[in-house]
C-alpha atoms as a PDB file:
ATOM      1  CA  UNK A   1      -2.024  23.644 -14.666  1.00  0.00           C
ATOM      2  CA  UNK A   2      -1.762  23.805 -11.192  1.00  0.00           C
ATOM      3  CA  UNK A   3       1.337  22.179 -10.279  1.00  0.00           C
ATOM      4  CA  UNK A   4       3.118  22.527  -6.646  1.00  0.00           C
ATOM      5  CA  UNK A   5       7.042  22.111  -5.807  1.00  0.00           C
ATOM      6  CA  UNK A   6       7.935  19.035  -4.258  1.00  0.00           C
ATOM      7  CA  UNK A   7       8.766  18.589  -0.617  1.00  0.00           C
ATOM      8  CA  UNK A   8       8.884  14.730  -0.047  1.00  0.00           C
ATOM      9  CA  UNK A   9      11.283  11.800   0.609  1.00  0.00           C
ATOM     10  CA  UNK A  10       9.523   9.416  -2.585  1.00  0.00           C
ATOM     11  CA  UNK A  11       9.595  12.156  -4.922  1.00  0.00           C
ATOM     12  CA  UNK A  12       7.988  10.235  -7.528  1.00  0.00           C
ATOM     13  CA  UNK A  13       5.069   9.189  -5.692  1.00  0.00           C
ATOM     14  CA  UNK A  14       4.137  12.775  -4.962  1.00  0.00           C
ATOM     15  CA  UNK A  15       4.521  13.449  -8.809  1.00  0.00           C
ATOM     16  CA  UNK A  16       2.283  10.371  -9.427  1.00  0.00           C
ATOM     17  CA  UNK A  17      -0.481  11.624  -7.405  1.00  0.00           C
ATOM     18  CA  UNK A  18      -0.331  15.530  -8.516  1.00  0.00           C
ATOM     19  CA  UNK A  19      -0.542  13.963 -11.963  1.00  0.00           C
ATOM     20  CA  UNK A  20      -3.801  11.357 -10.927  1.00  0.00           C
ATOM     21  CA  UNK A  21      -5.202  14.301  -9.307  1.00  0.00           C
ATOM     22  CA  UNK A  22      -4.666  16.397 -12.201  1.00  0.00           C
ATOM     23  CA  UNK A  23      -6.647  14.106 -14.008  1.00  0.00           C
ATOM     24  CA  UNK A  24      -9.075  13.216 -11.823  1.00  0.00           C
ATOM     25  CA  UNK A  25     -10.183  16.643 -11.491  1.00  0.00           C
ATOM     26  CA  UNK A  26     -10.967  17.217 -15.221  1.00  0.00           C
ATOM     27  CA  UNK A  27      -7.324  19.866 -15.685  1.00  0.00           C
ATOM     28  CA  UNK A  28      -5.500  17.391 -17.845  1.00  0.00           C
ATOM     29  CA  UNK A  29      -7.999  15.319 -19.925  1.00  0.00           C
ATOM     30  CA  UNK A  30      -7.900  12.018 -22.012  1.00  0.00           C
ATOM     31  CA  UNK A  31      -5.456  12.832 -25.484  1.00  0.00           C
ATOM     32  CA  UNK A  32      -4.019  16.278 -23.273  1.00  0.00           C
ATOM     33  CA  UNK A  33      -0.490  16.389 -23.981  1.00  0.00           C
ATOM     34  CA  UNK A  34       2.287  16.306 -20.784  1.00  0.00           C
ATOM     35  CA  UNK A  35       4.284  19.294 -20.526  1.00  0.00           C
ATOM     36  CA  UNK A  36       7.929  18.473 -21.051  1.00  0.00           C
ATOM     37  CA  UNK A  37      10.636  16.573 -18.965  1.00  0.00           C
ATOM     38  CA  UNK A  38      12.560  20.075 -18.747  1.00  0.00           C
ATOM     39  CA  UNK A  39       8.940  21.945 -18.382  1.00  0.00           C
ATOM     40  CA  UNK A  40       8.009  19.761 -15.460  1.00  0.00           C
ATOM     41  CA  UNK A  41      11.344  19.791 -13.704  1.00  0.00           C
ATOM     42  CA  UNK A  42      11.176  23.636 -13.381  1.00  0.00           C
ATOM     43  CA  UNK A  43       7.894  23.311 -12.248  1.00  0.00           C
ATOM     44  CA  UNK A  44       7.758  20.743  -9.963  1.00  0.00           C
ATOM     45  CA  UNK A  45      11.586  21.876  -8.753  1.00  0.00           C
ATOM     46  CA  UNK A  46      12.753  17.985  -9.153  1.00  0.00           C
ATOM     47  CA  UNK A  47      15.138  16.253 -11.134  1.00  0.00           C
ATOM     48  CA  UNK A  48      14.984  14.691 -14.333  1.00  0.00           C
ATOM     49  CA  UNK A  49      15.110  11.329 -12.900  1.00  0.00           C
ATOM     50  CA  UNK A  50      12.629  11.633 -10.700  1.00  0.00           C
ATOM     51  CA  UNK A  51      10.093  13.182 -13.833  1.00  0.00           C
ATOM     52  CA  UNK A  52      11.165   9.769 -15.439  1.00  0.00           C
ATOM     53  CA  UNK A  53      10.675   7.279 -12.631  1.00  0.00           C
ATOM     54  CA  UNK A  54       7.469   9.073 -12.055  1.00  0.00           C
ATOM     55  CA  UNK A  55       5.782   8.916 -15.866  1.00  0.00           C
ATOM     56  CA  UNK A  56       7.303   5.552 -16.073  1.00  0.00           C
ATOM     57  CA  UNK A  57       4.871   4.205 -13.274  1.00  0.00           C
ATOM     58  CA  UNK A  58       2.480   6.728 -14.734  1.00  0.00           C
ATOM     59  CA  UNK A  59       2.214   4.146 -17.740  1.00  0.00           C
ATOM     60  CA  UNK A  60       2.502   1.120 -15.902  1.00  0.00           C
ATOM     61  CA  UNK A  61      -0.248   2.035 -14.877  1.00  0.00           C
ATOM     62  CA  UNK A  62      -2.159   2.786 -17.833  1.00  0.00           C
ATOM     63  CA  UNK A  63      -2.803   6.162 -17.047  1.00  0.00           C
ATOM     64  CA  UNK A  64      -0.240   7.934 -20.089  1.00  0.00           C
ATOM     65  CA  UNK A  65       1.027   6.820 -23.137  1.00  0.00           C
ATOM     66  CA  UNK A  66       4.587   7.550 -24.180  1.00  0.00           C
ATOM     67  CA  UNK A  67       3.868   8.264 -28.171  1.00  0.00           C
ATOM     68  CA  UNK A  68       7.768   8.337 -29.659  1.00  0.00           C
ATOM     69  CA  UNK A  69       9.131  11.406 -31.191  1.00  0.00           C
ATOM     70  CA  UNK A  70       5.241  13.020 -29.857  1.00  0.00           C
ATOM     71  CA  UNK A  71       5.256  13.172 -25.873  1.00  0.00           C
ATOM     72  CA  UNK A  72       3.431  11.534 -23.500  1.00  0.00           C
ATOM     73  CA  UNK A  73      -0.177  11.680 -23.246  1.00  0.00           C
ATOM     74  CA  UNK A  74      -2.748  11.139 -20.787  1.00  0.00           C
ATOM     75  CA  UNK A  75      -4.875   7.874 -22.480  1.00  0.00           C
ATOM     76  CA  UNK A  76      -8.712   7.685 -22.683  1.00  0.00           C
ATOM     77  CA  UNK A  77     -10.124   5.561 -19.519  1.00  0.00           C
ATOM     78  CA  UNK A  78     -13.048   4.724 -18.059  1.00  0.00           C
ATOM     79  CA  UNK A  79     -14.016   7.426 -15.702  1.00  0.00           C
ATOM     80  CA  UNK A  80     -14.369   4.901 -12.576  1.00  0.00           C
ATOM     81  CA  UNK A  81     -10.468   4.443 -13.196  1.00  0.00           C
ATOM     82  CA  UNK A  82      -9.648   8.069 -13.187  1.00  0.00           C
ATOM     83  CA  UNK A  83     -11.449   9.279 -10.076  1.00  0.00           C
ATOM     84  CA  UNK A  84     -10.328   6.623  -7.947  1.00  0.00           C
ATOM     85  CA  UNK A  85      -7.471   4.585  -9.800  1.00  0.00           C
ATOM     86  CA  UNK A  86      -7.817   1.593  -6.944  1.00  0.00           C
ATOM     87  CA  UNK A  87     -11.275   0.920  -7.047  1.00  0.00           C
ATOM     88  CA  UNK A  88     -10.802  -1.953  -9.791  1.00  0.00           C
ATOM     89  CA  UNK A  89     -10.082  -3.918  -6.564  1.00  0.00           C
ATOM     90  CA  UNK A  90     -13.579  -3.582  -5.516  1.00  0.00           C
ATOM     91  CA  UNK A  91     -14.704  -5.900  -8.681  1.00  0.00           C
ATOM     92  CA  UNK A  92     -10.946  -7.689  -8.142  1.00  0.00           C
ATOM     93  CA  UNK A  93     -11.197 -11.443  -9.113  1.00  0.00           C
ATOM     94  CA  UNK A  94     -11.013 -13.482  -6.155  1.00  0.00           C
ATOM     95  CA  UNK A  95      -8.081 -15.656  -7.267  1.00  0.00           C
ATOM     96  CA  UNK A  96      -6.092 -12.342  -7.792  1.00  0.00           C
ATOM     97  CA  UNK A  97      -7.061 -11.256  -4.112  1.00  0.00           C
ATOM     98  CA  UNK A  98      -5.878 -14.721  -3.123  1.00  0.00           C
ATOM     99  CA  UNK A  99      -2.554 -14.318  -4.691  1.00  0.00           C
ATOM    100  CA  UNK A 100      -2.069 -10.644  -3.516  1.00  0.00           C
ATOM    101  CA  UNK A 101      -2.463 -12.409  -0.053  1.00  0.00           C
ATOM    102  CA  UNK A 102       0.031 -15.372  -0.699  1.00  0.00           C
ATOM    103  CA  UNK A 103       2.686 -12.582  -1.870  1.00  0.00           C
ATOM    104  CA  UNK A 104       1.824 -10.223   1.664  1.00  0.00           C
ATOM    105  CA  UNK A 105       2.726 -13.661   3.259  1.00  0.00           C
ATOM    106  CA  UNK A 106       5.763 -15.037   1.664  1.00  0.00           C
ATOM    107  CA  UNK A 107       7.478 -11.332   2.090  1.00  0.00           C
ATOM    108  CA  UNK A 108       5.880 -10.497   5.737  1.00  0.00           C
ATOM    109  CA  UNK A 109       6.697 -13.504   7.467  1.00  0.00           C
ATOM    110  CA  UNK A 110      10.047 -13.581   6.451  1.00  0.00           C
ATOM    111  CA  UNK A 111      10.321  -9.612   6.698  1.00  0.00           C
ATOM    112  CA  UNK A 112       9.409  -9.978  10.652  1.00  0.00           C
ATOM    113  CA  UNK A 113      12.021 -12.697  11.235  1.00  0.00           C
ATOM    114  CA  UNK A 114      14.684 -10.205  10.431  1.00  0.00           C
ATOM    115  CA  UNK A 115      13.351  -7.678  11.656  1.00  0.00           C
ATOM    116  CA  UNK A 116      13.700  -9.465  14.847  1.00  0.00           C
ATOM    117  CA  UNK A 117      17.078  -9.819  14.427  1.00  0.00           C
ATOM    118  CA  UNK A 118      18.256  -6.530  13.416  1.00  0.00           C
ATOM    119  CA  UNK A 119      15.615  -3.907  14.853  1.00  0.00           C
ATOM    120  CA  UNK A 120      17.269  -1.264  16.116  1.00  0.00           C
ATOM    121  CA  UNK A 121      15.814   1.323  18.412  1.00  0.00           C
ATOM    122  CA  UNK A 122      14.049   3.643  16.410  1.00  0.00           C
ATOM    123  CA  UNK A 123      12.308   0.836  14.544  1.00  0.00           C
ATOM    124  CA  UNK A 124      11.043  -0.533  18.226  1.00  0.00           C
ATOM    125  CA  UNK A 125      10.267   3.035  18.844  1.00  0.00           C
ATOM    126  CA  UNK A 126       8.460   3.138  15.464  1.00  0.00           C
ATOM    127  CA  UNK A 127       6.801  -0.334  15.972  1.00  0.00           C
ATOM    128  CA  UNK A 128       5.790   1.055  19.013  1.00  0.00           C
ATOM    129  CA  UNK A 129       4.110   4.492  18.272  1.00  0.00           C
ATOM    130  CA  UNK A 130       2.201   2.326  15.576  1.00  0.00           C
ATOM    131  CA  UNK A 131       0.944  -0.038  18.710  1.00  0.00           C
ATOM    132  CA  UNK A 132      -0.288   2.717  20.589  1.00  0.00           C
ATOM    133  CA  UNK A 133      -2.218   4.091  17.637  1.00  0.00           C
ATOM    134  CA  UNK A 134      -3.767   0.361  17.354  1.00  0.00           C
ATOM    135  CA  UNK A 135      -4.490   0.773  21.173  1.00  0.00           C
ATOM    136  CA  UNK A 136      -6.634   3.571  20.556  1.00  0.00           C
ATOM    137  CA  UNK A 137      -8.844   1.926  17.679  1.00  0.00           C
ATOM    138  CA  UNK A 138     -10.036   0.128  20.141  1.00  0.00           C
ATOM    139  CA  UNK A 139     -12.695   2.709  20.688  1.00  0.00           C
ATOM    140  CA  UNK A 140     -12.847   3.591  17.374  1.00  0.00           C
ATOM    141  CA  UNK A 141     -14.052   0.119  15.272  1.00  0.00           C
ATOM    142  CA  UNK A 142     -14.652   2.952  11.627  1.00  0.00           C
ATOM    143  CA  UNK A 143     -10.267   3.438  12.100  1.00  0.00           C
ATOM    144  CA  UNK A 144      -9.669   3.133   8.255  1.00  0.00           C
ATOM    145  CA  UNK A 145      -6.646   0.768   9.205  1.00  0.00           C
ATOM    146  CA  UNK A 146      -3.307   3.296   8.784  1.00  0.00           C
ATOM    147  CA  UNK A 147      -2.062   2.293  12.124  1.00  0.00           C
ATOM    148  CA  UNK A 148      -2.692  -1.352  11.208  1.00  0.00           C
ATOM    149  CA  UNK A 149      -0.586  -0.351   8.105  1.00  0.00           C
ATOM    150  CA  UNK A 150       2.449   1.478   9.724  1.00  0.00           C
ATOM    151  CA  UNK A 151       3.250  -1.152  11.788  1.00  0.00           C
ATOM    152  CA  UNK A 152       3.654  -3.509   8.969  1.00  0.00           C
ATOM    153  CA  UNK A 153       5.706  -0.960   6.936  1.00  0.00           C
ATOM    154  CA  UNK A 154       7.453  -0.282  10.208  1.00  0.00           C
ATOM    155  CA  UNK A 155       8.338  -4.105  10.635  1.00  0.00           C
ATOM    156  CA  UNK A 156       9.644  -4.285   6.749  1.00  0.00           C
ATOM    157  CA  UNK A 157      11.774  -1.011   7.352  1.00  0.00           C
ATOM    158  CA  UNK A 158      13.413  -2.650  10.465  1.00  0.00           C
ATOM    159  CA  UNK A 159      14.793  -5.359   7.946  1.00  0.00           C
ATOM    160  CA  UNK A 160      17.202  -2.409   6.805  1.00  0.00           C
ATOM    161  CA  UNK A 161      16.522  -4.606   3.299  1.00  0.00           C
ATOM    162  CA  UNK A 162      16.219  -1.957   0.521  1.00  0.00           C
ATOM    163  CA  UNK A 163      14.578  -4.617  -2.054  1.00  0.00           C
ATOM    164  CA  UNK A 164      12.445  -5.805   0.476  1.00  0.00           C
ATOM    165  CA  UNK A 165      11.231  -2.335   1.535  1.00  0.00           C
ATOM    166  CA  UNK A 166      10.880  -1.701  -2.431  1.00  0.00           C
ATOM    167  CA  UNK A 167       8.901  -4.867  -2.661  1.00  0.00           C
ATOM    168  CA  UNK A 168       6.444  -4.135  -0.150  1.00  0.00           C
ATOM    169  CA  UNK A 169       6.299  -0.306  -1.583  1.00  0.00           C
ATOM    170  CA  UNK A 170       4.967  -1.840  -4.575  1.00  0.00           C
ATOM    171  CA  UNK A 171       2.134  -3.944  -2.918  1.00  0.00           C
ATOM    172  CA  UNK A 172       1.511  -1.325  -0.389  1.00  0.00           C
ATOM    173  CA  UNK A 173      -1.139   0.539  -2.544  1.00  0.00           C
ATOM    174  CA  UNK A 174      -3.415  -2.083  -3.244  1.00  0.00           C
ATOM    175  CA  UNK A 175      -3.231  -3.735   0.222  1.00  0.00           C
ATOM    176  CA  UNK A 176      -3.764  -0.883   2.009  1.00  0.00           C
ATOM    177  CA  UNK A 177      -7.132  -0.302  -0.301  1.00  0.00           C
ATOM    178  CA  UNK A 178      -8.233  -4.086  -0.099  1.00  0.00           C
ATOM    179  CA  UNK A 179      -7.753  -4.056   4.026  1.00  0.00           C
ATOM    180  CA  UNK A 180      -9.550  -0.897   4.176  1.00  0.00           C
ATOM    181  CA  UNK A 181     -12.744  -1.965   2.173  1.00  0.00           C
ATOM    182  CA  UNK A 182     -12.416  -5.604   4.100  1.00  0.00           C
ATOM    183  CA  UNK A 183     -12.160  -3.803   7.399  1.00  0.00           C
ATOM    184  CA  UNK A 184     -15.672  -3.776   8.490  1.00  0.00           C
ATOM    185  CA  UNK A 185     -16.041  -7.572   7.632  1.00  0.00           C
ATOM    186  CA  UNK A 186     -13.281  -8.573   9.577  1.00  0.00           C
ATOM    187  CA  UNK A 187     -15.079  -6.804  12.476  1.00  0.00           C
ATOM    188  CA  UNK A 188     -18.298  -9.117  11.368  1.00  0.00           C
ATOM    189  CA  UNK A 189     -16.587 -12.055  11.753  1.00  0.00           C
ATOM    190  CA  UNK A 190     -13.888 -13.564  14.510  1.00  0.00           C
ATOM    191  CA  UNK A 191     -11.833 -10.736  14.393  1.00  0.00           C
ATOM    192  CA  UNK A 192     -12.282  -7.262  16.741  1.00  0.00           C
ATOM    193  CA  UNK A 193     -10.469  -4.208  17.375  1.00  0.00           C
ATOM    194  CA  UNK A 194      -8.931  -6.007  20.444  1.00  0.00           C
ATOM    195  CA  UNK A 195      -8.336  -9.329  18.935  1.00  0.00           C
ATOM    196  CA  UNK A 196      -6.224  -7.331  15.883  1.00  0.00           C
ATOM    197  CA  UNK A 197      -4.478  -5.279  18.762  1.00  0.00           C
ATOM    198  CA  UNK A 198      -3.110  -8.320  21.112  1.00  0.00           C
ATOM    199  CA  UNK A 199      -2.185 -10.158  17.798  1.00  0.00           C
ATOM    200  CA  UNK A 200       0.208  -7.405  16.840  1.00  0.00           C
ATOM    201  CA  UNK A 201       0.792  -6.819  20.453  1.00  0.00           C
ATOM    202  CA  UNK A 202       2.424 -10.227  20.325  1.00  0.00           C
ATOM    203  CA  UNK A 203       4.399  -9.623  17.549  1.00  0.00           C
ATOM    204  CA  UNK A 204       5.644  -6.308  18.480  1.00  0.00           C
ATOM    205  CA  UNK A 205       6.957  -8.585  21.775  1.00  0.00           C
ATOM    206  CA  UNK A 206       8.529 -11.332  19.709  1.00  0.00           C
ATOM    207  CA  UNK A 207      10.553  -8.492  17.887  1.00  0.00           C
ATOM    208  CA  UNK A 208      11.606  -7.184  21.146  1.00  0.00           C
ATOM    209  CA  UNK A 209      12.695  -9.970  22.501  1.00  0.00           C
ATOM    210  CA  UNK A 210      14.629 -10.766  19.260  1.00  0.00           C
ATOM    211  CA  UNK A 211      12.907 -13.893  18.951  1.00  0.00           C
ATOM    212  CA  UNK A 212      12.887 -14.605  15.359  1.00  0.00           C
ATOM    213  CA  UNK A 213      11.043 -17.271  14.935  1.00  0.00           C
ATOM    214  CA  UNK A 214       8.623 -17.066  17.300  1.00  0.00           C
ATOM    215  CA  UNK A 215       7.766 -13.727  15.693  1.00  0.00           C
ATOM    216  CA  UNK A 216       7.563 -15.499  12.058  1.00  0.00           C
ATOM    217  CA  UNK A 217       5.093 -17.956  13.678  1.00  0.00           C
ATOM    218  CA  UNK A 218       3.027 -15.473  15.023  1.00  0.00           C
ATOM    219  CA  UNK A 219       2.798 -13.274  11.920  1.00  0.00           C
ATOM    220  CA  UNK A 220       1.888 -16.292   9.743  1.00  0.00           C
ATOM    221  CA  UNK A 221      -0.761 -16.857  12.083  1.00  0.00           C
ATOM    222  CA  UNK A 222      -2.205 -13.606  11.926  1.00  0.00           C
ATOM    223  CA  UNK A 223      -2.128 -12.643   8.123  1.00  0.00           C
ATOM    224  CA  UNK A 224      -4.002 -16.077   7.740  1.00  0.00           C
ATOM    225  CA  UNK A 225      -6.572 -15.751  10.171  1.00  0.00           C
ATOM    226  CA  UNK A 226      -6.996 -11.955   8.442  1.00  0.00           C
ATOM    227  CA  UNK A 227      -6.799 -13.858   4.782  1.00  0.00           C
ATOM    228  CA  UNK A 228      -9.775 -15.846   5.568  1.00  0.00           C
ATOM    229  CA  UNK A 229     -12.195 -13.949   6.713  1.00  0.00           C
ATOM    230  CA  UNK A 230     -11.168 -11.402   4.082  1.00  0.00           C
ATOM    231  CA  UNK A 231     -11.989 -14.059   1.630  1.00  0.00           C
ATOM    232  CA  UNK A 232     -15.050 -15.470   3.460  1.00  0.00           C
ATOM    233  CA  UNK A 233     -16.478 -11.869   2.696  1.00  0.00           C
ATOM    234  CA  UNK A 234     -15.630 -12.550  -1.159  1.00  0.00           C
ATOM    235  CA  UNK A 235     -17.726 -15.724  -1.045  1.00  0.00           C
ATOM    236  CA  UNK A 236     -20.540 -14.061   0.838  1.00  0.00           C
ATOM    237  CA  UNK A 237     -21.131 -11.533  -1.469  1.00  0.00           C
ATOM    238  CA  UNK A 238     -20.966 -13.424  -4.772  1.00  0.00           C
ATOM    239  CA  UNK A 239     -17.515 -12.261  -6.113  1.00  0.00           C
ATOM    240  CA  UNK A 240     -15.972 -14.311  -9.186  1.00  0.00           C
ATOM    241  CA  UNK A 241     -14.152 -17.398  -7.916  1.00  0.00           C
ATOM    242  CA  UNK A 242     -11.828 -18.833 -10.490  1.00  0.00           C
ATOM    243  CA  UNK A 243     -11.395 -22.618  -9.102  1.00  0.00           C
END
């Protein structure tokens, strides 16, 4: 089992994804027992609590199943969910799209105001680096989006809020996969590569200027102009709309 040592700040994320790869690659299959907690700290050179956190969103998941007094196991799936463990999203119901959206909103909008408040210098800096990364997509309209995606995490590290951070860690996944498979319909519709750069442009300036609610209005404005024509691509290819 080829296993590699650690070298990351989210320790359990990299253990997550050795373990999806793992299985995606055919080396631990469907009823395979996990080595042990003590077995996979030595390893992985990690602690025990990171081994834990790590199966525990393993299951969550559905990928293992903790059997009591047998181990944990890696559970029979359908293949599409092994080699790429997002890709339900591509069949996602549209009212669970909508909702994912509602959620990005309630926590960004409110993330930006204080981050306008309590930004400090490297988070400008941050904000900043991710700007000039959106600056250059401008020539590039195939950019899968992770510039578009750092300077949202950026903004929601600037609130210095460790639940909020934690929140938006546990969305990040699945909006980062939904905005990159939307990406070339928002570029179909009002939206271009300079239109998304002066929008965040905007922001970036409200945050500066430590204008709070100006930079709430702003964001609001721009994850709903980005929500609609992300669902106005549902509708036009014939997803399931529960009313």
């Amino acid at each position: 089992m080829d296993l590699k040592p650690i070298k990351t700040r989210k320790i359990y994320e990299e253990i997550v994804e050795q373990i999806r790869d793992l299985v995606s690659r055919g080396d631990l299959k469907p009823g395979d027992r996990l080595p042990s907690e003590r077995d996979l700290v030595e390893r992985l050179q990690v602690s025990r609590a990171s081994i834990r956190e790590a199966l525990s969103a393993l299951e969550l998941m559905g990928l293992l199943e903790v059997r009591s007094g047998e181990g944990t196991f890696v559970r029979k799936l359908r293949s599409e969910s092994v080699v790429a463990p997002l890709a339900w999203m591509l069949t996602m119901e549209k009212v669970t799209v909508i909702e994912l959206l509602e959620i990005r909103k309630i926590l960004e909008v409110q993330a930006v105001g204080i981050a306008a408040e309590r930004a400090e210098e490297k988070d400008i800096n941050d904000l900043s680096a991710a700007l000039d990364d959106l600056r250059a997509d401008l020539s590039s309209p195939t950019s899968d989006g992770s510039a578009d995606h750092r300077f949202h995490y950026a903004i929601t590290r600037a609130t210095k809020n460790n639940i909020m951070i934690r929140l938006m860690d546990t969305i990040s996944d699945l909006m980062k996969y939904v905005l990159k498979t939307s990406r070339s319909k928002l570029y179909e519709g009002k939206y271009t590569p300079a239109l998304l750069f002066q929008e965040h442009k905007k922001i970036y300036d409200a945050i500066v200027d430590k204008d709070a609610q100006g930079a709430k209005d702003l964001m609001l404005a721009h994850l709903s102009g980005v929500e609609q024509e992300i669902l106005k691509g549902f509708d036009e290819h014939n997803n399931p709309i529960i009313e």
